[in-house]
N, C-alpha and C. Protein backbone atom coordinates (compact mmCIF):
# COMPACT_ATOMS: atom_id res chain seq x y z
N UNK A 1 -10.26 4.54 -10.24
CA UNK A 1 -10.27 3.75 -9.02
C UNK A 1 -10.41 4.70 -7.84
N UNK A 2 -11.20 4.38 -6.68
CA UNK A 2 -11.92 5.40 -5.83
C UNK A 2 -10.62 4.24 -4.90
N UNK A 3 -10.19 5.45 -3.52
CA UNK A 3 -9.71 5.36 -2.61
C UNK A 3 -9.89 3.79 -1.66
N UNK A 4 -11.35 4.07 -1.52
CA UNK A 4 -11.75 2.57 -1.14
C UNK A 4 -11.67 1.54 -1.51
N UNK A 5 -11.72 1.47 -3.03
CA UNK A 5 -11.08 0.54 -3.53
C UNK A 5 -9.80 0.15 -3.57
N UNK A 6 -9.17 1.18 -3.65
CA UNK A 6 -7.34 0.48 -3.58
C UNK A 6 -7.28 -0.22 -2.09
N UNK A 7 -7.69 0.43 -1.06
CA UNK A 7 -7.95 0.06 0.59
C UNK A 7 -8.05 -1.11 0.58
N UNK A 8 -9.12 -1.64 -0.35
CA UNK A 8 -9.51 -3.15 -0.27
C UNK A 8 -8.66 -4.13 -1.16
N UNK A 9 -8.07 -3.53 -1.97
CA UNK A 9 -7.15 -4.44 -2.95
C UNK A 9 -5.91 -4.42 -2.13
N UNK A 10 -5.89 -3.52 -1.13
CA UNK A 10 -4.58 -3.69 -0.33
C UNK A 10 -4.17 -4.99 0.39
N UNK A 11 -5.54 -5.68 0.95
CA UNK A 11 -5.44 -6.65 1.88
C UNK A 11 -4.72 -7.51 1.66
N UNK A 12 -4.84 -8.33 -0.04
CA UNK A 12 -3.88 -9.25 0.19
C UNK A 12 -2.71 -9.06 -0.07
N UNK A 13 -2.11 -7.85 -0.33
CA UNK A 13 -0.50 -7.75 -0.21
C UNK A 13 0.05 -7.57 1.34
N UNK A 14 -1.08 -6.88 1.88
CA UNK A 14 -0.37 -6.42 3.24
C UNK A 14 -0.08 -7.72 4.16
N UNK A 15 -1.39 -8.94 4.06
CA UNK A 15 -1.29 -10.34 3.98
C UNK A 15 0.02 -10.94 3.33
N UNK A 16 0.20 -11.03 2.12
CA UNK A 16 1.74 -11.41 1.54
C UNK A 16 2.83 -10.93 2.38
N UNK A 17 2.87 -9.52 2.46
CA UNK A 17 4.48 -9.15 2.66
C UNK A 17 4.41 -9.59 4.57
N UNK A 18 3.16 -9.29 5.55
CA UNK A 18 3.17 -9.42 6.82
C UNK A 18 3.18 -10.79 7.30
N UNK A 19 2.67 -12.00 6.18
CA UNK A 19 2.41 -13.49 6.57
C UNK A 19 1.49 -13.26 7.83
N UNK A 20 0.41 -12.51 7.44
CA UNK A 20 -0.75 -12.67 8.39
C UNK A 20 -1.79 -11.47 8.03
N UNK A 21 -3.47 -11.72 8.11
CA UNK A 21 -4.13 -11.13 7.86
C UNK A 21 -3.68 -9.52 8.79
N UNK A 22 -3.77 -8.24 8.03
CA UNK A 22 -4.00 -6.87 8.54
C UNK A 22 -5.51 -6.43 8.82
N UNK A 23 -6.07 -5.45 9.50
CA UNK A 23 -7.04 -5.36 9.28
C UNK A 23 -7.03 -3.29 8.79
N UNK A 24 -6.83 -3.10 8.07
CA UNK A 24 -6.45 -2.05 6.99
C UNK A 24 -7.16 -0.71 7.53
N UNK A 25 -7.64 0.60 7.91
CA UNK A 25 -8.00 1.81 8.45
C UNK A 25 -6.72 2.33 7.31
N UNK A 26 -7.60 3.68 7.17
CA UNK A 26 -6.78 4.78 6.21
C UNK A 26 -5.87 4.82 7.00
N UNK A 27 -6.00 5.07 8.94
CA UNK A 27 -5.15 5.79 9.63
C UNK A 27 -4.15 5.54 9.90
N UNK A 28 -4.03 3.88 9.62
CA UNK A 28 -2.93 2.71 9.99
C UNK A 28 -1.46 3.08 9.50
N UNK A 29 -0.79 3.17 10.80
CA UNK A 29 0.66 3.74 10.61
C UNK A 29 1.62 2.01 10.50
N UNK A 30 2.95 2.26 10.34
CA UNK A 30 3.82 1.65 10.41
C UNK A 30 4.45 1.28 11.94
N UNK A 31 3.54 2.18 12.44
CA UNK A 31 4.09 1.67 14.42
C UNK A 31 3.20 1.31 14.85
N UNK A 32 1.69 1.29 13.89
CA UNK A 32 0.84 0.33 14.02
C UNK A 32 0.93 -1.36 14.23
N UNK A 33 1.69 -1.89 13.03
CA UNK A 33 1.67 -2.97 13.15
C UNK A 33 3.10 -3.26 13.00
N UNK A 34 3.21 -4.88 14.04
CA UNK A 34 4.43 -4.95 15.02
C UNK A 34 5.47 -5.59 13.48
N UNK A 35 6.85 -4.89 13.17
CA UNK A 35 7.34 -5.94 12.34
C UNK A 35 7.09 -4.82 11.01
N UNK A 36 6.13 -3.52 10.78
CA UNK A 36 6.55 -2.87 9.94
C UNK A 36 7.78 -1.85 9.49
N UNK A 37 8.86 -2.24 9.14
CA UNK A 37 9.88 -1.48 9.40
C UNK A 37 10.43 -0.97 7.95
N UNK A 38 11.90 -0.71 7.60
CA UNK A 38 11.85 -0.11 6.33
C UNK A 38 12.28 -1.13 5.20
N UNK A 39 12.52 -2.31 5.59
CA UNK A 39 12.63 -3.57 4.71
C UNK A 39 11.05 -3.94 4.09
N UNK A 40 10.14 -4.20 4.97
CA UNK A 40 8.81 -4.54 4.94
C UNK A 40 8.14 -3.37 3.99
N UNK A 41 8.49 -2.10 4.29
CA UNK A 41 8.14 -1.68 3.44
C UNK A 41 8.56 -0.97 2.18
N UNK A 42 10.20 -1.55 1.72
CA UNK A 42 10.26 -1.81 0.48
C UNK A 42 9.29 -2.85 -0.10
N UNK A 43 9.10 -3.89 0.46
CA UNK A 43 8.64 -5.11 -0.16
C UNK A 43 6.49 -4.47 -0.14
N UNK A 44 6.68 -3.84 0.74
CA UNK A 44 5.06 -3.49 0.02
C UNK A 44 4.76 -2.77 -1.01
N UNK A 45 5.84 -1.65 -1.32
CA UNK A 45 6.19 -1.30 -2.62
C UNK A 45 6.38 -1.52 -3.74
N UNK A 46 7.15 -2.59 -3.79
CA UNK A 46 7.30 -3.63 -4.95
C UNK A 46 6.08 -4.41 -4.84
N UNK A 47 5.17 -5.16 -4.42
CA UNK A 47 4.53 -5.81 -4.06
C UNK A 47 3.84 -4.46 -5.01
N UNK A 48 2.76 -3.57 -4.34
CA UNK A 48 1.93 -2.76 -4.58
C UNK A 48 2.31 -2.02 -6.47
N UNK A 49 3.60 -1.79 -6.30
CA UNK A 49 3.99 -1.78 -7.73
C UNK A 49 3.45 -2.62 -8.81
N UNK A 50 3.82 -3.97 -9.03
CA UNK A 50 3.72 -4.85 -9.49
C UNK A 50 2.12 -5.54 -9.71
N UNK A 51 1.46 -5.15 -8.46
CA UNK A 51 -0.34 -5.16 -8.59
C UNK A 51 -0.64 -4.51 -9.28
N UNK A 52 -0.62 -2.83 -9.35
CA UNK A 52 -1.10 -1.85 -9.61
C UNK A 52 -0.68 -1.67 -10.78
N UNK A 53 0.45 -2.03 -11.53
CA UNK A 53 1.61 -1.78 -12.82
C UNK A 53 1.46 -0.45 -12.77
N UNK A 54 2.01 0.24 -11.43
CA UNK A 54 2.66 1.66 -11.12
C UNK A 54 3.70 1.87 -11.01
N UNK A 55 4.80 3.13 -10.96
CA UNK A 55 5.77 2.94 -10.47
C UNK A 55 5.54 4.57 -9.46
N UNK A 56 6.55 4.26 -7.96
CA UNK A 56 6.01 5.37 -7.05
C UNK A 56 7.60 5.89 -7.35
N UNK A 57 7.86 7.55 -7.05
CA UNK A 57 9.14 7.98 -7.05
C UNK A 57 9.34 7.78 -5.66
N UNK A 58 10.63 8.21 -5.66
CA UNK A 58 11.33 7.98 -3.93
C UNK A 58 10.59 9.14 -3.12
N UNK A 59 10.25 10.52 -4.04
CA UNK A 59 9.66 11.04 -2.76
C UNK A 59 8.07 10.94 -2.81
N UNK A 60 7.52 10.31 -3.47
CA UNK A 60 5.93 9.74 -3.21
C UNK A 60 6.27 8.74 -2.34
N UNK A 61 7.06 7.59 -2.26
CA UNK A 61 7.28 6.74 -1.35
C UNK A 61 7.67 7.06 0.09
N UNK A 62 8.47 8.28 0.39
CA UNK A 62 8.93 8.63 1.32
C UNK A 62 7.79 9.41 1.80
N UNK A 63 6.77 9.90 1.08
CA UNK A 63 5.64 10.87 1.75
C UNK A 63 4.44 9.60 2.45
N UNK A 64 4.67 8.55 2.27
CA UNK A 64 3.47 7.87 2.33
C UNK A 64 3.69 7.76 4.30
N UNK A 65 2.66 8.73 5.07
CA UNK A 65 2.53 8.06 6.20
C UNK A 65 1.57 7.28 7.04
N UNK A 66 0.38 6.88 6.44
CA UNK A 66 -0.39 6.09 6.32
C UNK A 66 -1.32 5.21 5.45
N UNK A 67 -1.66 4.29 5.89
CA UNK A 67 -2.16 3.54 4.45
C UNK A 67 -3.07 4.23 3.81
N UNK A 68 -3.68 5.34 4.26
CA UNK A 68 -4.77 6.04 3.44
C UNK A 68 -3.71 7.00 2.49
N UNK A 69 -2.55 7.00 2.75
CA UNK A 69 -2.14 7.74 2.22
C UNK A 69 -1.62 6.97 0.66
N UNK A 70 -1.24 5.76 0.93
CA UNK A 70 -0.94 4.69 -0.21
C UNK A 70 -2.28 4.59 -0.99
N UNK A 71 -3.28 4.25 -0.53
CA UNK A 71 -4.50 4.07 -1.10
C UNK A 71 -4.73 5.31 -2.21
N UNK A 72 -4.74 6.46 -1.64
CA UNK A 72 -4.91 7.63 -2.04
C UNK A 72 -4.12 7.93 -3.70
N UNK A 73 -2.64 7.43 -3.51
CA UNK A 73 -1.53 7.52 -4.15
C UNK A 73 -1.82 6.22 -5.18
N UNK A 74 -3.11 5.27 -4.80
CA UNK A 74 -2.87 3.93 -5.78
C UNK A 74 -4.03 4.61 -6.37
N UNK A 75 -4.77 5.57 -6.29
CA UNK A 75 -6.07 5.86 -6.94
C UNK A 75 -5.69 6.51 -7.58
N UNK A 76 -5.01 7.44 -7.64
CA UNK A 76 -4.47 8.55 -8.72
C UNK A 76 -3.66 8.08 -9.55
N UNK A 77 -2.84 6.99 -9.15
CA UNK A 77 -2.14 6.69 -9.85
C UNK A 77 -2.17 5.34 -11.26
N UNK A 78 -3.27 4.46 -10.53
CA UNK A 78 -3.20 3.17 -11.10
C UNK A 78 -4.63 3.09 -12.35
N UNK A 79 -3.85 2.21 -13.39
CA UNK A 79 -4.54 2.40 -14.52
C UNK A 79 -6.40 1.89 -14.29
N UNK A 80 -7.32 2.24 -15.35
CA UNK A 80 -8.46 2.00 -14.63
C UNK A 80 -8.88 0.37 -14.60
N UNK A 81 -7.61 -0.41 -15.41
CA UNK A 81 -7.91 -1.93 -16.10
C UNK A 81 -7.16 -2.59 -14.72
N UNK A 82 -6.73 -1.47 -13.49
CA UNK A 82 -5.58 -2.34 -13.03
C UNK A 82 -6.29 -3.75 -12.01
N UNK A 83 -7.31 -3.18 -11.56
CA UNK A 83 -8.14 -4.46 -10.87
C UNK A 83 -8.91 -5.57 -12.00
């Protein structure tokens, strides 16, 4: 799975956990969008977990500071059947 692709499989979780369309950039921080805080993003974790049938450690999770950086982390990580 190429980078861009996880990017795009991102949408509808970031949709689920935000209850409203995102519009997704690698660069997109958490002070990006209003309401991302550290609850929200447990739940994109689990959320992204559970898509991907990955599991992230606490310090892959704690390194993630932008969504390119999740994307990045769902490409390396997620099986090739996972989409």
């Amino acid at each position: 799975m190429t980078e861009d692709v996880a990017l795009a499989a991102l949408g509808p979780l970031f949709e689920e956990v935000f209850g409203e369309p995102v519009r997704l950039t690698p660069d997109l921080t958490a002070e990006d969008i209003e309401g991302w805080d550290s609850t929200r993003m447990i739940e994109l974790i689990i959320a992204v977990e559970a898509r991907f049938r990955i599991k992230f450690t606490t310090g892959e999770a704690d390194g993630l500071a932008r969504v390119g950086d999740l994307a990045a982390l769902i490409a390396r990580k997620a099986p090739k059947d996972a989409l």
